[in-house]
PDB file of N, CA and C in Angstrom:
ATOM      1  N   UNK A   1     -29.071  -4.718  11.919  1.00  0.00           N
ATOM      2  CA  UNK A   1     -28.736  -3.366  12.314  1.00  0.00           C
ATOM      3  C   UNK A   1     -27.482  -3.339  13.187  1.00  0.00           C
ATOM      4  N   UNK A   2     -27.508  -4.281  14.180  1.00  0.00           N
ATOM      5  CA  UNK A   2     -26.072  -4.789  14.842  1.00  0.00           C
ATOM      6  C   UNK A   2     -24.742  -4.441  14.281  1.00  0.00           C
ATOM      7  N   UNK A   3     -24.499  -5.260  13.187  1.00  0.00           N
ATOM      8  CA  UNK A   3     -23.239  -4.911  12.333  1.00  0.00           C
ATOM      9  C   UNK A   3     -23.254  -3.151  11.951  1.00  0.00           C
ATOM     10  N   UNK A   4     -24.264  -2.814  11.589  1.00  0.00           N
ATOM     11  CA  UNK A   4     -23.728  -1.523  10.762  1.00  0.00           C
ATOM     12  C   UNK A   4     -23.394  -0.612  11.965  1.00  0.00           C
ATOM     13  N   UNK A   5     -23.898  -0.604  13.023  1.00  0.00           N
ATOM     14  CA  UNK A   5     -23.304   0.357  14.194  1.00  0.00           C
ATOM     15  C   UNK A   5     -21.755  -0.084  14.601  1.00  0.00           C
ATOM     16  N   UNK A   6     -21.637  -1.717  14.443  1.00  0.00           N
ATOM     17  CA  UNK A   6     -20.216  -2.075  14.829  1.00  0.00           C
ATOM     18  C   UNK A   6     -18.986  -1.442  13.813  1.00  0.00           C
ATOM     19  N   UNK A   7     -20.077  -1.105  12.345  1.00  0.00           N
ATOM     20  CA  UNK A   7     -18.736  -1.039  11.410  1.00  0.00           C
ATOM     21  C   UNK A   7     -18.652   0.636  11.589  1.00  0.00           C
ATOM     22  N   UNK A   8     -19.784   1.253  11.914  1.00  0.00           N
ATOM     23  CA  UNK A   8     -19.482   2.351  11.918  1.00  0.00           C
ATOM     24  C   UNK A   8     -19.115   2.756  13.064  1.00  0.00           C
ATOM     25  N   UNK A   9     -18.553   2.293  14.326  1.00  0.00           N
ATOM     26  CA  UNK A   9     -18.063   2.740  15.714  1.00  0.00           C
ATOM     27  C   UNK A   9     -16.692   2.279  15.010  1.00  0.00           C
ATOM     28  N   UNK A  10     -16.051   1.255  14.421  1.00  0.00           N
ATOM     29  CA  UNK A  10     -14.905   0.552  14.003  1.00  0.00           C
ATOM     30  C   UNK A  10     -14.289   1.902  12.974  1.00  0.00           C
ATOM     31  N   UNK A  11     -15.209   2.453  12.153  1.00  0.00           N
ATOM     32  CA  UNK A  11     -14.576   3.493  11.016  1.00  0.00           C
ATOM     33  C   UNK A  11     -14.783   4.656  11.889  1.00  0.00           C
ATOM     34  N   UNK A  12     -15.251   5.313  12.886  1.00  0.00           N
ATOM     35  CA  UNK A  12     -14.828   6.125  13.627  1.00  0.00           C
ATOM     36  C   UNK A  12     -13.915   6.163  14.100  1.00  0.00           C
ATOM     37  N   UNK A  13     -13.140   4.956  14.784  1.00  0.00           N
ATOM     38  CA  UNK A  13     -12.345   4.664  15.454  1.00  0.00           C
ATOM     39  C   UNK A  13     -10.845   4.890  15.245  1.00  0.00           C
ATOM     40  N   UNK A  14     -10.749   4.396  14.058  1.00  0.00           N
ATOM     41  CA  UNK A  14      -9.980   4.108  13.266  1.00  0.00           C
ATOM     42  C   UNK A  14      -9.746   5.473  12.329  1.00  0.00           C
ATOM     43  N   UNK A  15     -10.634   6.490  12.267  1.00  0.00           N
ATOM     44  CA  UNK A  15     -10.460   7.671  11.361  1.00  0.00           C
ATOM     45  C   UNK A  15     -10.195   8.467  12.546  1.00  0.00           C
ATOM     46  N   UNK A  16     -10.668   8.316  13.714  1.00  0.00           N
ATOM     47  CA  UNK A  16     -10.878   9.650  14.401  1.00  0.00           C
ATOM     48  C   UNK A  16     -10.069  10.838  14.629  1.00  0.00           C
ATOM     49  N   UNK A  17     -10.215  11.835  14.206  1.00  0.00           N
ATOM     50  CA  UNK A  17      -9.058  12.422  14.325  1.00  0.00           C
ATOM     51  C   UNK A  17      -8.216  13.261  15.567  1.00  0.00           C
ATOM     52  N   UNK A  18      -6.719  13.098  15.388  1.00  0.00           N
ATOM     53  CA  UNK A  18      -5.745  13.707  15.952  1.00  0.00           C
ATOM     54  C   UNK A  18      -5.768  14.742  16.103  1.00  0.00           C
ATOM     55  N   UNK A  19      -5.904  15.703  17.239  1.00  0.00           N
ATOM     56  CA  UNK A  19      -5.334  17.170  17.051  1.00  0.00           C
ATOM     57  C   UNK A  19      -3.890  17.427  16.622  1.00  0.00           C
ATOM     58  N   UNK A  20      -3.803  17.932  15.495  1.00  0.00           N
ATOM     59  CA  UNK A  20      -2.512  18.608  15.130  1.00  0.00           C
ATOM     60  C   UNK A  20      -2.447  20.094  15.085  1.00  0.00           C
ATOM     61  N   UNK A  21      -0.990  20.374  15.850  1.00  0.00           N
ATOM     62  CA  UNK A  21      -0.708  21.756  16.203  1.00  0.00           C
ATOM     63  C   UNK A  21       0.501  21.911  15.467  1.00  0.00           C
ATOM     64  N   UNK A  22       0.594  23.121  14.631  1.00  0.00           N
ATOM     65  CA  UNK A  22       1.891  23.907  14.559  1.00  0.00           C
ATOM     66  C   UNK A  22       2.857  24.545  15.333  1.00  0.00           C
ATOM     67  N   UNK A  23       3.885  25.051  15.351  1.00  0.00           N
ATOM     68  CA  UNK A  23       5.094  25.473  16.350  1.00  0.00           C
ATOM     69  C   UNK A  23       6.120  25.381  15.643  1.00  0.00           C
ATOM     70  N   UNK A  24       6.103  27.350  15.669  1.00  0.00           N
ATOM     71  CA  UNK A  24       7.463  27.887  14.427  1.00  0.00           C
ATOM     72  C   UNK A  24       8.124  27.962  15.902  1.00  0.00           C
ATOM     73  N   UNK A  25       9.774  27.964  15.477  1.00  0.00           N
ATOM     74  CA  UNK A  25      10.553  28.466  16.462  1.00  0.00           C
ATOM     75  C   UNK A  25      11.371  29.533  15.520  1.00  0.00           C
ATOM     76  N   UNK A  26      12.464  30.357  16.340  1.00  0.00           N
ATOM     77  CA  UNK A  26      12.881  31.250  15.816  1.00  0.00           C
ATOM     78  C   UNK A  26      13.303  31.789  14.608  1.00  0.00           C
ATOM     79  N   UNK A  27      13.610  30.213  14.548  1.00  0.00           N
ATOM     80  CA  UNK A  27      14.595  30.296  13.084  1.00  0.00           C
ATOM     81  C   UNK A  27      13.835  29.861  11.954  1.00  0.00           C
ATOM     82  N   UNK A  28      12.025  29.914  11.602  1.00  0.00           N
ATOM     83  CA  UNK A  28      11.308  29.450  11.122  1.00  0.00           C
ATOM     84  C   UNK A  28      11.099  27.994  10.574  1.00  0.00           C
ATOM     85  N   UNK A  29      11.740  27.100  11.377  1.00  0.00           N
ATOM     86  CA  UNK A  29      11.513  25.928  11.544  1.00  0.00           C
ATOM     87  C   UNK A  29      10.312  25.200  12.074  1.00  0.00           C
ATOM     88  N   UNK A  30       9.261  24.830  11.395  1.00  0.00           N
ATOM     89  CA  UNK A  30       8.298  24.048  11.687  1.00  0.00           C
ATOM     90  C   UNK A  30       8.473  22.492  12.267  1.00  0.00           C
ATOM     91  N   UNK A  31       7.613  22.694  13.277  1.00  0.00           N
ATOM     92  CA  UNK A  31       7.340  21.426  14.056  1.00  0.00           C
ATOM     93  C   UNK A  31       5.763  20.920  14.234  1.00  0.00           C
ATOM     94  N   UNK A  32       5.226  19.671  13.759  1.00  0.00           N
ATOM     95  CA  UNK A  32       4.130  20.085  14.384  1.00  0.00           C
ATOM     96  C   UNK A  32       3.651  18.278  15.651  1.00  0.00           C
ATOM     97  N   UNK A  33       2.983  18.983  16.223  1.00  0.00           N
ATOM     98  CA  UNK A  33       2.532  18.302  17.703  1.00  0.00           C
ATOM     99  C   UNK A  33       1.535  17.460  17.316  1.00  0.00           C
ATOM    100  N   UNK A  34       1.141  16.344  17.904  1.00  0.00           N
ATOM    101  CA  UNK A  34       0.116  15.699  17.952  1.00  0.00           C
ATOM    102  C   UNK A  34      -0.514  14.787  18.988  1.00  0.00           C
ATOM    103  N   UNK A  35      -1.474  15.190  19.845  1.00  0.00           N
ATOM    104  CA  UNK A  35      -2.341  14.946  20.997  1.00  0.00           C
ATOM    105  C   UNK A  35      -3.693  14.338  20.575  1.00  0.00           C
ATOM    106  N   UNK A  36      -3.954  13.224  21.626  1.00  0.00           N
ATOM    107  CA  UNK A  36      -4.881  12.436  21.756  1.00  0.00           C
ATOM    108  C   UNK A  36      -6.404  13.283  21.635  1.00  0.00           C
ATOM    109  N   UNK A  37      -5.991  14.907  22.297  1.00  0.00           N
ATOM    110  CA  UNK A  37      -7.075  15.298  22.359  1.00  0.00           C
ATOM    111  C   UNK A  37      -6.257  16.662  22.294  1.00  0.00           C
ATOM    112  N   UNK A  38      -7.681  17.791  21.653  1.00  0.00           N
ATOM    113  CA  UNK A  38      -7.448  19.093  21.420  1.00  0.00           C
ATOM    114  C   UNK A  38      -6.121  19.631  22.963  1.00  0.00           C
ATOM    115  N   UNK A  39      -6.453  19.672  23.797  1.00  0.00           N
ATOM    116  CA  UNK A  39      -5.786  19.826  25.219  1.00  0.00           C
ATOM    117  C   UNK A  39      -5.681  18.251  25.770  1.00  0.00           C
ATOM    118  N   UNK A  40      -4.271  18.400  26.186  1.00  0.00           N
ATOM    119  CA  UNK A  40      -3.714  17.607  27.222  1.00  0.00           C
ATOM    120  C   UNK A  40      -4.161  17.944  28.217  1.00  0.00           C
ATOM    121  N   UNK A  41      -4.611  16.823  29.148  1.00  0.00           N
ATOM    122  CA  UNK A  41      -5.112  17.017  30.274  1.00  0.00           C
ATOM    123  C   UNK A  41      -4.072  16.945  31.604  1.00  0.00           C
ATOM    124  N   UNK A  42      -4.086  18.306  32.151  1.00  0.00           N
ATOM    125  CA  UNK A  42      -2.696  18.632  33.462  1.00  0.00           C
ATOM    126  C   UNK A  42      -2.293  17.491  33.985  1.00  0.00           C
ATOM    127  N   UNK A  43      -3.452  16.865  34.567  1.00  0.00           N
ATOM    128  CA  UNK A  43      -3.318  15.945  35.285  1.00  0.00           C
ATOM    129  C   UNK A  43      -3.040  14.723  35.231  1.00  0.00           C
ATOM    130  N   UNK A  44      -2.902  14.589  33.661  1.00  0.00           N
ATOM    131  CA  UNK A  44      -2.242  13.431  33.188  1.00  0.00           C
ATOM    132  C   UNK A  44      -1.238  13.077  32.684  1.00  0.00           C
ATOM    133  N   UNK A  45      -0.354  12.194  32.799  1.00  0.00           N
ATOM    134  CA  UNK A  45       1.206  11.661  32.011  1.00  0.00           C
ATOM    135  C   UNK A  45       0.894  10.909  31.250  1.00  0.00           C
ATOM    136  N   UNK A  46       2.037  11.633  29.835  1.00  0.00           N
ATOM    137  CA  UNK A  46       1.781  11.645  28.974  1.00  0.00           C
ATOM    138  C   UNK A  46       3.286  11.128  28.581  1.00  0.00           C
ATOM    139  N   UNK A  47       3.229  10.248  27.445  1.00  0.00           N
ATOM    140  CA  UNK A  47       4.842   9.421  26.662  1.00  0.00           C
ATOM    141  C   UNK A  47       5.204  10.563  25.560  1.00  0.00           C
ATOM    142  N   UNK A  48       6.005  10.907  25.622  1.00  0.00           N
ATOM    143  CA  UNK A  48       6.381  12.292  24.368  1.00  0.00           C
ATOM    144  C   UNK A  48       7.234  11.337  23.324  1.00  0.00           C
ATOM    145  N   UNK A  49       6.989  11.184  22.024  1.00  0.00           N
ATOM    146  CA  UNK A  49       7.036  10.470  20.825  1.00  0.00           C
ATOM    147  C   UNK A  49       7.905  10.953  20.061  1.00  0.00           C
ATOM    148  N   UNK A  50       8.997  11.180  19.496  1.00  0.00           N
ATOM    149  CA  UNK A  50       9.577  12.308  18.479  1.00  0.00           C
ATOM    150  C   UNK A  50       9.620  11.401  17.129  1.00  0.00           C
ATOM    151  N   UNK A  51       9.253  11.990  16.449  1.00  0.00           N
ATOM    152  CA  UNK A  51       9.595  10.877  15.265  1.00  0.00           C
ATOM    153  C   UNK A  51      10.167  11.565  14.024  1.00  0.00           C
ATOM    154  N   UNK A  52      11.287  11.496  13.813  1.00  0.00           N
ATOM    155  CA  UNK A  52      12.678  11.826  13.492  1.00  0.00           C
ATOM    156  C   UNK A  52      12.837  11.312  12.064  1.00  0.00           C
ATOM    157  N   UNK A  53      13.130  12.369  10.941  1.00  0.00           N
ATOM    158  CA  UNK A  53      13.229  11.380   9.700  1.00  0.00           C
ATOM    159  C   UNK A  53      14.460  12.362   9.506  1.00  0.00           C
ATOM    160  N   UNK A  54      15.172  12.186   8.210  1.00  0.00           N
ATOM    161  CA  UNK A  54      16.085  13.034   7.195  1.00  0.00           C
ATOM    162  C   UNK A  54      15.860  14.276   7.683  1.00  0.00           C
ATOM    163  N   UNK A  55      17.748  14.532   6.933  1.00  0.00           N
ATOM    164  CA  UNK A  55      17.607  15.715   7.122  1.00  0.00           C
ATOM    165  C   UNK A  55      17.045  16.260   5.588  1.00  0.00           C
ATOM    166  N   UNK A  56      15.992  18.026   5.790  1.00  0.00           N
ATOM    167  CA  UNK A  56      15.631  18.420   4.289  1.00  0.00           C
ATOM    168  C   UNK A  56      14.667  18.059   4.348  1.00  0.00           C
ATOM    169  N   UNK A  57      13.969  17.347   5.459  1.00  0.00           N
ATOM    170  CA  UNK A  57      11.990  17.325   4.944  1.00  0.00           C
ATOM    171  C   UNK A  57      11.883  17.810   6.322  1.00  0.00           C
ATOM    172  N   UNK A  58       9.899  17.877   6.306  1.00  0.00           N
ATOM    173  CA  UNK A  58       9.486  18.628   7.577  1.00  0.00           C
ATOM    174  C   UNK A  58       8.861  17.549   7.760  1.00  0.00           C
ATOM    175  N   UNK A  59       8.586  17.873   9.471  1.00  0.00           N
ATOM    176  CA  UNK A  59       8.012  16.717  10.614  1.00  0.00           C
ATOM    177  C   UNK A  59       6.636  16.277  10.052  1.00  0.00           C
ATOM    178  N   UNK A  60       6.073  16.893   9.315  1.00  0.00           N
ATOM    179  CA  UNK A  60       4.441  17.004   8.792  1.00  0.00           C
ATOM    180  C   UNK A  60       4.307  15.190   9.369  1.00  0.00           C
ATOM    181  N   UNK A  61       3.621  14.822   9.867  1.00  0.00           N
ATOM    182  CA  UNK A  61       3.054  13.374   9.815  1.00  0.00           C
ATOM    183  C   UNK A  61       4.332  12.669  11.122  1.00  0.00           C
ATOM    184  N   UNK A  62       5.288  13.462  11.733  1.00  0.00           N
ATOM    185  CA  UNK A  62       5.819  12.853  12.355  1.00  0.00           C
ATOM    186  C   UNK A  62       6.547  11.461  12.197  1.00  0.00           C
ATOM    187  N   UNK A  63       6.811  11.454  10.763  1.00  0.00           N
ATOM    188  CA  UNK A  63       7.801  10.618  10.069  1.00  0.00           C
ATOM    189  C   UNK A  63       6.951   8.979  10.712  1.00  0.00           C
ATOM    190  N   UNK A  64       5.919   9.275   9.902  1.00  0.00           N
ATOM    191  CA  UNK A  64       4.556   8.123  10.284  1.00  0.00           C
ATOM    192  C   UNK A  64       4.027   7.661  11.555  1.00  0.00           C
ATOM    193  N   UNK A  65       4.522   8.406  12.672  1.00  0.00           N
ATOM    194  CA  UNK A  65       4.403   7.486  14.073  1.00  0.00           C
ATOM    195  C   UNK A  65       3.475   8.805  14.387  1.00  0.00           C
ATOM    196  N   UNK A  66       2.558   9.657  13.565  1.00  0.00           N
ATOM    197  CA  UNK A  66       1.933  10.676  14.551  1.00  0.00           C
ATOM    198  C   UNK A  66       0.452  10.073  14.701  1.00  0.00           C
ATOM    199  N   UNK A  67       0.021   9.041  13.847  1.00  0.00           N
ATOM    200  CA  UNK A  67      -1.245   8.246  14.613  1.00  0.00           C
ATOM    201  C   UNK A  67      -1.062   7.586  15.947  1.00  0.00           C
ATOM    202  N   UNK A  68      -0.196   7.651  16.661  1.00  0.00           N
ATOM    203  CA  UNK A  68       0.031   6.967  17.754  1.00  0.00           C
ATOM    204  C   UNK A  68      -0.702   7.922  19.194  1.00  0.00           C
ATOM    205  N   UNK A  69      -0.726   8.945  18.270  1.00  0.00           N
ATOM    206  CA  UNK A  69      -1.567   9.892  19.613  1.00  0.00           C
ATOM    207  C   UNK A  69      -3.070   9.305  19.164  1.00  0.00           C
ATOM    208  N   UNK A  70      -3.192   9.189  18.124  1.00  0.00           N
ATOM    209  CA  UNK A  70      -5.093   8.658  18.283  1.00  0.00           C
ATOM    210  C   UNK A  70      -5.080   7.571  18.420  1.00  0.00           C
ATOM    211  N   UNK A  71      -4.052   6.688  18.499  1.00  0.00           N
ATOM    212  CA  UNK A  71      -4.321   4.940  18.658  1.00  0.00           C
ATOM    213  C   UNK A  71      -4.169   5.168  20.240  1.00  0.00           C
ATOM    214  N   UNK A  72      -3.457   5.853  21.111  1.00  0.00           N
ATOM    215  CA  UNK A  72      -2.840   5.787  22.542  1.00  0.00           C
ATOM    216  C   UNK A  72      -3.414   6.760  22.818  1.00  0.00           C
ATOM    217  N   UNK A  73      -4.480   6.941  24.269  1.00  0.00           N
ATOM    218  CA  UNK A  73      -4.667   7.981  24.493  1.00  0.00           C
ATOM    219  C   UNK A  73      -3.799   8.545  25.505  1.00  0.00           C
ATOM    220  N   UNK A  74      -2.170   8.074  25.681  1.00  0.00           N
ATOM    221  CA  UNK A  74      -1.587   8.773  26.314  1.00  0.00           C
ATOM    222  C   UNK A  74      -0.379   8.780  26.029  1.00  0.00           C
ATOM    223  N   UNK A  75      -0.562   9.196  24.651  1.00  0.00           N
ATOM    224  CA  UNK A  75       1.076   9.648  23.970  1.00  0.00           C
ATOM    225  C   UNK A  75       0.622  10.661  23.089  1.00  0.00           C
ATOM    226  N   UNK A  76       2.074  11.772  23.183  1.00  0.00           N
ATOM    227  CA  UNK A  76       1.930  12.915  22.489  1.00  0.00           C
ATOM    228  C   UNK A  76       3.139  12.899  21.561  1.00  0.00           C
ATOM    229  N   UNK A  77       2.958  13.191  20.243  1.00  0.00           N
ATOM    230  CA  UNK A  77       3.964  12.834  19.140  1.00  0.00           C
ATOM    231  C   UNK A  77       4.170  14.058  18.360  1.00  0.00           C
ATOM    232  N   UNK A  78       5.588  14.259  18.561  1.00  0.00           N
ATOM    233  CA  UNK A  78       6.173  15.527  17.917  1.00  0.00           C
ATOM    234  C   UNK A  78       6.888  15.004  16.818  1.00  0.00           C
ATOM    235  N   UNK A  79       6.707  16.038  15.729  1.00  0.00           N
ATOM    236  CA  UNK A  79       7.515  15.774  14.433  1.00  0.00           C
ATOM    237  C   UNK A  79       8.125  17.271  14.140  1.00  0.00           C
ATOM    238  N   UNK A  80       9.389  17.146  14.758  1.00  0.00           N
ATOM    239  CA  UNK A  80      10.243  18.148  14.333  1.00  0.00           C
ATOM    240  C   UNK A  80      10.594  18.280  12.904  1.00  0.00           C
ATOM    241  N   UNK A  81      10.997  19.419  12.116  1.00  0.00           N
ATOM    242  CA  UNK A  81      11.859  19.815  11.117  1.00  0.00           C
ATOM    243  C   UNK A  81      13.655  19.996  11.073  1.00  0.00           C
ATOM    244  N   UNK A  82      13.808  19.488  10.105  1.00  0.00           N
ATOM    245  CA  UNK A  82      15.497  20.063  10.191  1.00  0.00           C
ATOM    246  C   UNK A  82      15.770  19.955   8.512  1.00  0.00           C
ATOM    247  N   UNK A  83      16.518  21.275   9.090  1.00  0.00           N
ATOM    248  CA  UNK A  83      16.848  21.749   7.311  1.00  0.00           C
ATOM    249  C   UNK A  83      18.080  21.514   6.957  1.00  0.00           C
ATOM    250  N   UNK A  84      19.626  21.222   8.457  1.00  0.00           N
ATOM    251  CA  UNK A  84      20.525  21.150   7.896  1.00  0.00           C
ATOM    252  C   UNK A  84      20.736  20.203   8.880  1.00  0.00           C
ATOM    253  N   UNK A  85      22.011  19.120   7.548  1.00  0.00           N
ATOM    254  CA  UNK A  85      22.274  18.248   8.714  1.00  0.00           C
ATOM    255  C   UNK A  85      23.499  18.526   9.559  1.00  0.00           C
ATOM    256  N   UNK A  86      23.182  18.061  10.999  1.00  0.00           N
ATOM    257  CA  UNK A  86      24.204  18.746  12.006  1.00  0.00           C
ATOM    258  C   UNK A  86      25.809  17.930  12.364  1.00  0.00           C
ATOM    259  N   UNK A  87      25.630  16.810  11.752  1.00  0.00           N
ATOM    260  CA  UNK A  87      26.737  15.816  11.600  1.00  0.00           C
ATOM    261  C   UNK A  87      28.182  16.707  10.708  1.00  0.00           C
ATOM    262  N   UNK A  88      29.086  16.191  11.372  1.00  0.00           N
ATOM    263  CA  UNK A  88      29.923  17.109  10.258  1.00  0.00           C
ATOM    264  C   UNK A  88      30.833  16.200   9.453  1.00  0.00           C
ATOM    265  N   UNK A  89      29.940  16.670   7.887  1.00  0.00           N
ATOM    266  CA  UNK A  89      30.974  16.166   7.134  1.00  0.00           C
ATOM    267  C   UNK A  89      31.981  15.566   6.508  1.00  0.00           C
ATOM    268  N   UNK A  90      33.244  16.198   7.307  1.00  0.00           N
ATOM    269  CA  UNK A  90      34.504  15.551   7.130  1.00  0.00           C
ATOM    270  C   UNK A  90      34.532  14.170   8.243  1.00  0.00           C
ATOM    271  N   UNK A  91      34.117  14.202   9.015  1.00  0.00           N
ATOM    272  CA  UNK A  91      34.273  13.572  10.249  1.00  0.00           C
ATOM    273  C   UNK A  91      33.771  12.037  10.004  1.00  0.00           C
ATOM    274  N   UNK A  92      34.447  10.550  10.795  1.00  0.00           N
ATOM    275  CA  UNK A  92      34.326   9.732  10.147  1.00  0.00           C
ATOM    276  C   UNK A  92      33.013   9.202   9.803  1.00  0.00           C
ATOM    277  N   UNK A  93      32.979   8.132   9.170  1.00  0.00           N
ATOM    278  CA  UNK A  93      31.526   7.662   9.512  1.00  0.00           C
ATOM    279  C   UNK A  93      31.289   5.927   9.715  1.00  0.00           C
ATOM    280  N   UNK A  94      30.349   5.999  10.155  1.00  0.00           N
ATOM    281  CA  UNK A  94      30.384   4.210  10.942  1.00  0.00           C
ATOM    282  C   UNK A  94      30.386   3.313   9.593  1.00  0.00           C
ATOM    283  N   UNK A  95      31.028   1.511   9.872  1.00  0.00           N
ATOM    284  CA  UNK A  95      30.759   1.017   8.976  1.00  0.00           C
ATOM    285  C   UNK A  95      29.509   0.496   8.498  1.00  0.00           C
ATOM    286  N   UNK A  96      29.043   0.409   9.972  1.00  0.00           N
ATOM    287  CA  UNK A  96      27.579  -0.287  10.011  1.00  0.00           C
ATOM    288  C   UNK A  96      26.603   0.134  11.021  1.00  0.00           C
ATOM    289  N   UNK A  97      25.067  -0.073  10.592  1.00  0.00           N
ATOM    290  CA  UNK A  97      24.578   0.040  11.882  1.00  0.00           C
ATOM    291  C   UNK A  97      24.780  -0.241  13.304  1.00  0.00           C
ATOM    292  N   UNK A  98      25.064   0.864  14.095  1.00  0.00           N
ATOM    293  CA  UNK A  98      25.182  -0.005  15.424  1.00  0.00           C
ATOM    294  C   UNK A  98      24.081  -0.890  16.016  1.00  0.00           C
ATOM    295  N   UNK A  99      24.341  -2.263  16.528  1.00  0.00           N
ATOM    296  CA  UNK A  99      23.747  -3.410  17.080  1.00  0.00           C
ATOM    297  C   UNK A  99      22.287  -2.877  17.735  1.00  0.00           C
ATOM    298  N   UNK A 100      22.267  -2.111  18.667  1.00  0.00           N
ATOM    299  CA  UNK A 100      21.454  -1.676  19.468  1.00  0.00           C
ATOM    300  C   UNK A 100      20.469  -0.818  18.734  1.00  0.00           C
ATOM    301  N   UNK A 101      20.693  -0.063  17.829  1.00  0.00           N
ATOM    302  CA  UNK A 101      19.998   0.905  16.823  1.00  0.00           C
ATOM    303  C   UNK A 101      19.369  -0.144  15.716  1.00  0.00           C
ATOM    304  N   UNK A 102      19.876  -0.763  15.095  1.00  0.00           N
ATOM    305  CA  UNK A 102      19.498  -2.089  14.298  1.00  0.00           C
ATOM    306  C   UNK A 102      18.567  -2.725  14.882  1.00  0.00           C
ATOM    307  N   UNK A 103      18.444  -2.915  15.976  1.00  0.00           N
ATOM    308  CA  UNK A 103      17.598  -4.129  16.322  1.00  0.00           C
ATOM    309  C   UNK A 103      15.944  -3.446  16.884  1.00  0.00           C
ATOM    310  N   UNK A 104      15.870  -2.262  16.674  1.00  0.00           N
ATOM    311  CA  UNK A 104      14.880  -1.132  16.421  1.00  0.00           C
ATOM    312  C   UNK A 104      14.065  -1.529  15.978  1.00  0.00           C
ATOM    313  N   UNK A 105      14.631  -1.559  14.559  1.00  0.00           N
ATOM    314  CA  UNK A 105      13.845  -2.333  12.924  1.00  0.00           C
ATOM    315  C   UNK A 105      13.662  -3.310  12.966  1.00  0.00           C
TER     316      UNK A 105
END
């Protein structure tokens, strides 16, 4: 009986779910939030997460890093939207990853 409570505290664990919140801003751009728990608690500090993909898709899933609010119970992970990209164009562009951004991955 041992094991089956371990596997099933382990598949709770591991499923449990994230509160995810929506947040239109003006320009009907979707963002959505994701907390350890339904409410953040005042009194606690909290790591704010952004997780940033392309431009032309929406934050939905926080560009994979939005389980990090149910793995951490003290990080909150936003996945913004962007519809256009804000880089301009004509303007040059790098040859390579920069060193410091590279070493990310």
């Amino acid at each position: 009986m041992k094991p089956a409570k371990i596997l099933l505290f382990l598949l709770f664990s591991v499923f449990a779910p994230t509160a995810e919140t929506t947040i239109t801003d003006s320009q009907g751009k979707t963002a959505w939030l994701y907390t350890p728990t339904d409410q953040p608690l005042p009194e606690k500090t909290y790591w704010l997460v952004v997780g940033v993909h392309g431009a032309g898709a929406d934050g939905q899933g926080a560009c994979g890093v939005a389980n990090w609010a149910m793995e951490m119970e003290d990080v909150i992970v936003l996945g913004p939207t962007f519809t256009q990209p804000k880089r301009d164009s004509k303007g040059p562009s790098p040859k390579s990853f920069p060193r410091d951004i590279y070493q990310i991955f």
